[in-house]
Protein backbone atom coordinates (compact mmCIF):
# COMPACT_ATOMS: atom_id res chain seq x y z
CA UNK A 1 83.66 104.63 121.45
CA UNK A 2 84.95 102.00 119.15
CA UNK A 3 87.99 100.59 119.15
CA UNK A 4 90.83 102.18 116.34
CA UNK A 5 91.18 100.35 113.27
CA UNK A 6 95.04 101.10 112.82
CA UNK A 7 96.72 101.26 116.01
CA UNK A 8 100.91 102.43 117.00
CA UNK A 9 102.95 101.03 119.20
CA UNK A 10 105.68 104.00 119.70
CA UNK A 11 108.40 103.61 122.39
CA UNK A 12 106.02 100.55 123.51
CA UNK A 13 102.99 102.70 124.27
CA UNK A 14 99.99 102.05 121.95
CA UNK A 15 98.53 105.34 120.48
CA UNK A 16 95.48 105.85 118.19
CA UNK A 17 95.99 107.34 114.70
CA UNK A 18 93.79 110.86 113.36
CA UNK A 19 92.76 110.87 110.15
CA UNK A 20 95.43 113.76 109.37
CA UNK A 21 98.38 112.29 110.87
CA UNK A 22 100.75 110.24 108.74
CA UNK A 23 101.15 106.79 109.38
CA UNK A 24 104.60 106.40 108.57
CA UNK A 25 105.36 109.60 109.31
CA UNK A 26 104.44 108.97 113.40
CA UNK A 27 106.80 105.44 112.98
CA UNK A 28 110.04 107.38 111.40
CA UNK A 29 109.55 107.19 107.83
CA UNK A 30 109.60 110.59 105.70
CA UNK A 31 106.88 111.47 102.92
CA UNK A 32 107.96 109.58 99.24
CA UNK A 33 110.41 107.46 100.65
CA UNK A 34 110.33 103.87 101.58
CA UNK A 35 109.19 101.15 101.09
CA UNK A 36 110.21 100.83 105.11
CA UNK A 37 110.18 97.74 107.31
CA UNK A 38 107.41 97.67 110.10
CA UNK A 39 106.39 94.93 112.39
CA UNK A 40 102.48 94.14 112.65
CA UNK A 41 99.97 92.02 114.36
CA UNK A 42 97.28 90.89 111.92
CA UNK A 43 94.65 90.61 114.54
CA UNK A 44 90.65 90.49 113.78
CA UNK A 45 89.47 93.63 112.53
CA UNK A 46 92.17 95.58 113.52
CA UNK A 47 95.95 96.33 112.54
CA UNK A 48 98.79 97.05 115.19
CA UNK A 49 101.94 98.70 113.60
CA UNK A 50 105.64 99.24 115.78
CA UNK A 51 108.84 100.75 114.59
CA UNK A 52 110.17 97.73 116.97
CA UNK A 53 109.46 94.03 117.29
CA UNK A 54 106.68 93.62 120.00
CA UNK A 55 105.19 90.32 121.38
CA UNK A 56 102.12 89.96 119.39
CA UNK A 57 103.81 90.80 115.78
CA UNK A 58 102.74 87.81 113.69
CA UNK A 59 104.96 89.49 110.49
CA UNK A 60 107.65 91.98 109.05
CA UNK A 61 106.13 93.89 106.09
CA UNK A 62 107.09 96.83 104.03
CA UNK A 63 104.99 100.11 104.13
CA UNK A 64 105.18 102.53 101.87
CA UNK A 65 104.66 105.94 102.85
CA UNK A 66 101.59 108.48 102.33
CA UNK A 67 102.42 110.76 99.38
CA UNK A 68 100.20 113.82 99.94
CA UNK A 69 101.13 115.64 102.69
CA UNK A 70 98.15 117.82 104.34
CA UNK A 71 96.74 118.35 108.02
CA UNK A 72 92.91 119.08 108.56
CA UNK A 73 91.00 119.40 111.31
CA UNK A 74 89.17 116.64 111.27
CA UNK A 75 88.18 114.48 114.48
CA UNK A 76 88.57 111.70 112.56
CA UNK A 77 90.59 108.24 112.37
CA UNK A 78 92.28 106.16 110.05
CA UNK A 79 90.00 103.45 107.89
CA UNK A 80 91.71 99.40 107.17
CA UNK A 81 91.45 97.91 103.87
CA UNK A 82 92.57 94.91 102.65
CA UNK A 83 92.98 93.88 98.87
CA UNK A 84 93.00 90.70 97.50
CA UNK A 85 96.17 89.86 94.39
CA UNK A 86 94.98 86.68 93.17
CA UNK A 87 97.22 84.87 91.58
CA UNK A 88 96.55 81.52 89.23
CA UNK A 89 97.98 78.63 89.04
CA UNK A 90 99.95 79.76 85.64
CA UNK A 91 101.08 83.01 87.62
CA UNK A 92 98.62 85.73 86.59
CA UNK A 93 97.30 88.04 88.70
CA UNK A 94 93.67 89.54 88.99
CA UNK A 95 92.85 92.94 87.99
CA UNK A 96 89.33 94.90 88.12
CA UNK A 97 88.47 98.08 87.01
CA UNK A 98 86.69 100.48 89.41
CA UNK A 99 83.19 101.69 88.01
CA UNK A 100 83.18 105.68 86.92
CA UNK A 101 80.21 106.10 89.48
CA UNK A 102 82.34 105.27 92.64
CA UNK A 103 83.10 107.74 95.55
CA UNK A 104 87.27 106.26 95.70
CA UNK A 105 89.23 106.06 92.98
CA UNK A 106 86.98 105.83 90.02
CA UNK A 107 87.89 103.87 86.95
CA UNK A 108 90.70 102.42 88.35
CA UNK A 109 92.76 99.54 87.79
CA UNK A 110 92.91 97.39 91.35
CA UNK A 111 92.81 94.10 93.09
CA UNK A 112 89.28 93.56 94.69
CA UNK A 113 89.37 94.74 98.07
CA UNK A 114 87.84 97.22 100.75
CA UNK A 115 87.06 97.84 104.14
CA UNK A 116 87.52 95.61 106.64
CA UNK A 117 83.83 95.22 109.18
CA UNK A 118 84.51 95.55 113.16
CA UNK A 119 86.03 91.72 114.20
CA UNK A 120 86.66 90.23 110.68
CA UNK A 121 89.81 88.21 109.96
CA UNK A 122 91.79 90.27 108.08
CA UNK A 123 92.32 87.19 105.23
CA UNK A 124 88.31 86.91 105.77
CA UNK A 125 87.52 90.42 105.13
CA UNK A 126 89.66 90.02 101.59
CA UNK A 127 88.19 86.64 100.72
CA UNK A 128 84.52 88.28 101.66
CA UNK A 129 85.50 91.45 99.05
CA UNK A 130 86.70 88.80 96.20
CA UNK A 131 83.85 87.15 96.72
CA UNK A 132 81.31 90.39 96.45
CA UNK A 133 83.01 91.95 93.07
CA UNK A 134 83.93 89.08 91.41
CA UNK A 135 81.83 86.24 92.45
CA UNK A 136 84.32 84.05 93.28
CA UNK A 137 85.11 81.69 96.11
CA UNK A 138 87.82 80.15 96.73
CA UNK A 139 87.62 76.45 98.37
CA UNK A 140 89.58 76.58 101.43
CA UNK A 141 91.76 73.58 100.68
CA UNK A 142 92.55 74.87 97.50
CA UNK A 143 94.51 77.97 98.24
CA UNK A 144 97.62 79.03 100.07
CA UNK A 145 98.17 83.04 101.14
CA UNK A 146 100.63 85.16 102.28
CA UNK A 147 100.65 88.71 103.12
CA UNK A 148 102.65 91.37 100.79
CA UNK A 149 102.80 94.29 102.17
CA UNK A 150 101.00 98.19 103.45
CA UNK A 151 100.04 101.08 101.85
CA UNK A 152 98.81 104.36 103.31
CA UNK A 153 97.06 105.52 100.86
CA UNK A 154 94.48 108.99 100.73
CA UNK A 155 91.83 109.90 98.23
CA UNK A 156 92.10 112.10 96.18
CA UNK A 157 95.98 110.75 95.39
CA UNK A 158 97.02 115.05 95.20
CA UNK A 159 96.72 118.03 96.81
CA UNK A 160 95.85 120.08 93.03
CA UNK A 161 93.28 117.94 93.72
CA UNK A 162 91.73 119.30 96.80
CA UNK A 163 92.17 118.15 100.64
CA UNK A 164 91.65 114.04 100.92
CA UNK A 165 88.47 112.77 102.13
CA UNK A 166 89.49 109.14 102.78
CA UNK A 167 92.54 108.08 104.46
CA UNK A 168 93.07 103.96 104.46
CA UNK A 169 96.11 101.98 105.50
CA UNK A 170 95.58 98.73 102.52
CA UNK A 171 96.86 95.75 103.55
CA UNK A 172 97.86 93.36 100.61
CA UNK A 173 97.50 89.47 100.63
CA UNK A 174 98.82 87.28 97.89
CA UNK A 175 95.96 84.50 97.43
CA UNK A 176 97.87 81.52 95.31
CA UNK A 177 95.18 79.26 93.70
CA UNK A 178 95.78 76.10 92.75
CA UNK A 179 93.36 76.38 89.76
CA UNK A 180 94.15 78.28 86.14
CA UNK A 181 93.26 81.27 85.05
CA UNK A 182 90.97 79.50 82.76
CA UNK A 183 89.45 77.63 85.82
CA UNK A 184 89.37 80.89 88.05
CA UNK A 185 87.96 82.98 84.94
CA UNK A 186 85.22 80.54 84.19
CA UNK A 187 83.70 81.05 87.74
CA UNK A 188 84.09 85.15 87.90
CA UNK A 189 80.60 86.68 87.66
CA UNK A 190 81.48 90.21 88.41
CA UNK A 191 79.18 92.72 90.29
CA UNK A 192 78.67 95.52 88.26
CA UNK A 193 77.54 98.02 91.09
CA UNK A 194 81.81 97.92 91.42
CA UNK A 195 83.51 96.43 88.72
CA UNK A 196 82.99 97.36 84.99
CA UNK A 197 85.99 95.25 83.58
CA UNK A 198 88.58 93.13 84.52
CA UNK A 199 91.83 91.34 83.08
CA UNK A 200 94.66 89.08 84.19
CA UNK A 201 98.56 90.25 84.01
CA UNK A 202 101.43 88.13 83.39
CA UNK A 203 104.62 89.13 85.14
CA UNK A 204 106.23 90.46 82.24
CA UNK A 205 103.46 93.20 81.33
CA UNK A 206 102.95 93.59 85.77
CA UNK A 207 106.64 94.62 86.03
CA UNK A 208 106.07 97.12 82.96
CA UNK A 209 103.20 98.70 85.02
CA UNK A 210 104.79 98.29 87.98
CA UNK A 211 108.05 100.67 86.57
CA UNK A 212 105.37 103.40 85.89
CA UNK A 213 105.02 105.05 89.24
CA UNK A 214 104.84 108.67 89.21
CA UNK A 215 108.53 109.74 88.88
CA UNK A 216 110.33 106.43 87.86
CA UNK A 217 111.89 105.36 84.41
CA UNK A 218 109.98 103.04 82.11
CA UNK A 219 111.85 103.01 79.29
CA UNK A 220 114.30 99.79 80.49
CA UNK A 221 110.96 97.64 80.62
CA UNK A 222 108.60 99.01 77.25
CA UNK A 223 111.07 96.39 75.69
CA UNK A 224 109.53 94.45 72.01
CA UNK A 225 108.58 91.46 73.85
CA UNK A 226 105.66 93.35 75.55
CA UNK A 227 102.34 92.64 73.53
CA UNK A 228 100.96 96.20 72.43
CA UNK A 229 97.67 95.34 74.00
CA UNK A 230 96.31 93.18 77.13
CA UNK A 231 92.94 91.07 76.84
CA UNK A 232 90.35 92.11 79.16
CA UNK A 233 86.99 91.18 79.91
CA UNK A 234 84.26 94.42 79.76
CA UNK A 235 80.49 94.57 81.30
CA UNK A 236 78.06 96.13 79.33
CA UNK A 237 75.48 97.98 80.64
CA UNK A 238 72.63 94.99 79.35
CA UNK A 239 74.51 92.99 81.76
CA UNK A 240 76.66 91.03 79.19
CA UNK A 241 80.52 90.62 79.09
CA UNK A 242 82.55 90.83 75.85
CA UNK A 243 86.13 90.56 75.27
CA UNK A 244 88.34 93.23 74.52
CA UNK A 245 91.86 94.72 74.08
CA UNK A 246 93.80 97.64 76.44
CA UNK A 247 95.77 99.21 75.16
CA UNK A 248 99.36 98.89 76.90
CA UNK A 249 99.79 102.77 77.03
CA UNK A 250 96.42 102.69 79.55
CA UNK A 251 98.43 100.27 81.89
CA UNK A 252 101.41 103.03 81.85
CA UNK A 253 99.41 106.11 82.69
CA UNK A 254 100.52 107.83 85.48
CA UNK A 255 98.63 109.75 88.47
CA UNK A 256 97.26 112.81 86.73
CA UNK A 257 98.18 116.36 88.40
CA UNK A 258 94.31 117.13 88.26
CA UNK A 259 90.83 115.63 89.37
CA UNK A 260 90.41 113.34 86.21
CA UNK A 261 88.83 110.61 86.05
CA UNK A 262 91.62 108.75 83.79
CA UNK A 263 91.76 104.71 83.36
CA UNK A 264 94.97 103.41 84.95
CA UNK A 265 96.40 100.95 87.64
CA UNK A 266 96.20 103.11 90.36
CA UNK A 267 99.97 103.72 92.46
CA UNK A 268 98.66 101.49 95.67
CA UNK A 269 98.30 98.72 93.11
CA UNK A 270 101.86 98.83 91.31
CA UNK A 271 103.44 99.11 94.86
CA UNK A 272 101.60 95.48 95.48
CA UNK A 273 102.75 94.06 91.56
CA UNK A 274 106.27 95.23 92.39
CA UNK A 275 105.88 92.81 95.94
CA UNK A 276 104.09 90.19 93.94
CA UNK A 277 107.04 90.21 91.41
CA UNK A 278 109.53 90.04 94.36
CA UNK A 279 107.64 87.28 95.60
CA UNK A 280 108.14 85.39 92.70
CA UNK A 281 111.39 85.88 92.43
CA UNK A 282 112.58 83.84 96.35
């Protein structure tokens, strides 16, 4: 049997995680709340997660609870991801959009990412999934990293939607180039098969998406200063790229309360700009 992907330490003793169990509910936390403190050991293809510092823990990160709360039968476990936030030189951030003919979260704003394969690093498994949707790769002398923070996340993000079918803890890594956007963008060759668009964010327009979470105020950061639109960068089906504008009212939507299909930065994602922005601010 293989090992578990996610793995508790409670009281000390390690325990295994099913794929209906709640993360942070099993270390203390409560359903939307949090962000909440845990300490974890980044080790190759596998995360450890304690309530309580234990030898091994390499950091202190903040994880924010699983919204959706539903129990199903299933024998199953809990899946790792890890997402890349690349950020330039001149402090933008990478976002790609999600193709409409994915299984998760179609046509969704995100950083690249996925899973993480059986003994990868977890900073390799991120560089190897910025590498597959974007193209890029990022000489190892020429970037620094540091990780942001968890998210337990489940797809489909409601239960109007119908019982999820994935369950993921995302770990999120900061990659700091030293290179521009101009540089970085002038190496992206996107694979369509997963990406269909992406764009860069300054942290003036992140922290405006970030403020959109499902059940927060917005209205203290849709200030004048915010540009009405955001360039972006859009595949087209021969294969081509062209330029275009988003509109700034697509960055704010919000989760919908059924199974549509509808462009936005997806909630995982403006957790990890709200980190990013924090970051920047020490």
């Amino acid at each position: 049997m293989a090992a578990p992907r996610v793995l508790l330490l409670l009281s000390g003793r390690p325990e295994s995680v099913s794929f209906a169990q709640s993360v942070c509910g099993l270390l203390g936390a409560g359903p939307g709340l949090g962000p909440w403190p845990t300490h974890c050991s980044l080790k190759r293809g596998q995360l450890i997660l304690s309530d309580r510092p234990f030898p091994e823990a390499s950091t202190r990160l903040p994880i924010q609870p699983l919204a959706p709360k539903a129990k199903q039968p299933l024998n199953r476990g809990v899946d790792l991801g890890v997402a890349v936030l690349l950020q330039s030189s001149d402090q933008t951030v990478l976002l790609t959009r999600r193709t409409r003919t994915l299984r998760i979260s179609p046509n969704l704003w995100v950083p690249p990412g996925g899973h993480v394969e059986l003994d990868e690093e977890l900073l390799d498994g991120g560089l190897r999934e910025l590498w597959e949707e974007s193209g890029l790769q990022l000489p190892k002398d020429r970037f620094s990293w540091v990780p942001l923070g968890l998210w337990e996340s489940a797809y489909p993000p409601r239960l109007s939607w119908g019982f999820p079918k994935y369950h993921h803890i995302v770990l999120y890594l900061l990659v700091i180039s030293q290179e521009s956007q101009q540089q970085l963008q002038a190496q992206i060759q996107p694979n369509p098969g997963e990406v269909n668009a992406l764009m860069w964010l300054r942290p003036d327009v992140a922290a405006a998406v970030a403020a959109t979470e499902d059940g927060t105020e917005t209205a203290g950061f849709l200030h004048q200063n915010l540009p009405p639109s955001v360039p972006a960068i859009q595949l087209e089906e021969d294969g081509g790229a062209r330029p275009v504008l988003l509109p700034m009212s697509t960055l704010l939507q919000t989760t919908p309360t059924t199974a549509e299909d509808k462009e936005r930065v997806s909630t995982g994602t403006k957790f990890a700009l709200r980190l990013w922005l924090q970051y920047l601010g020490r």
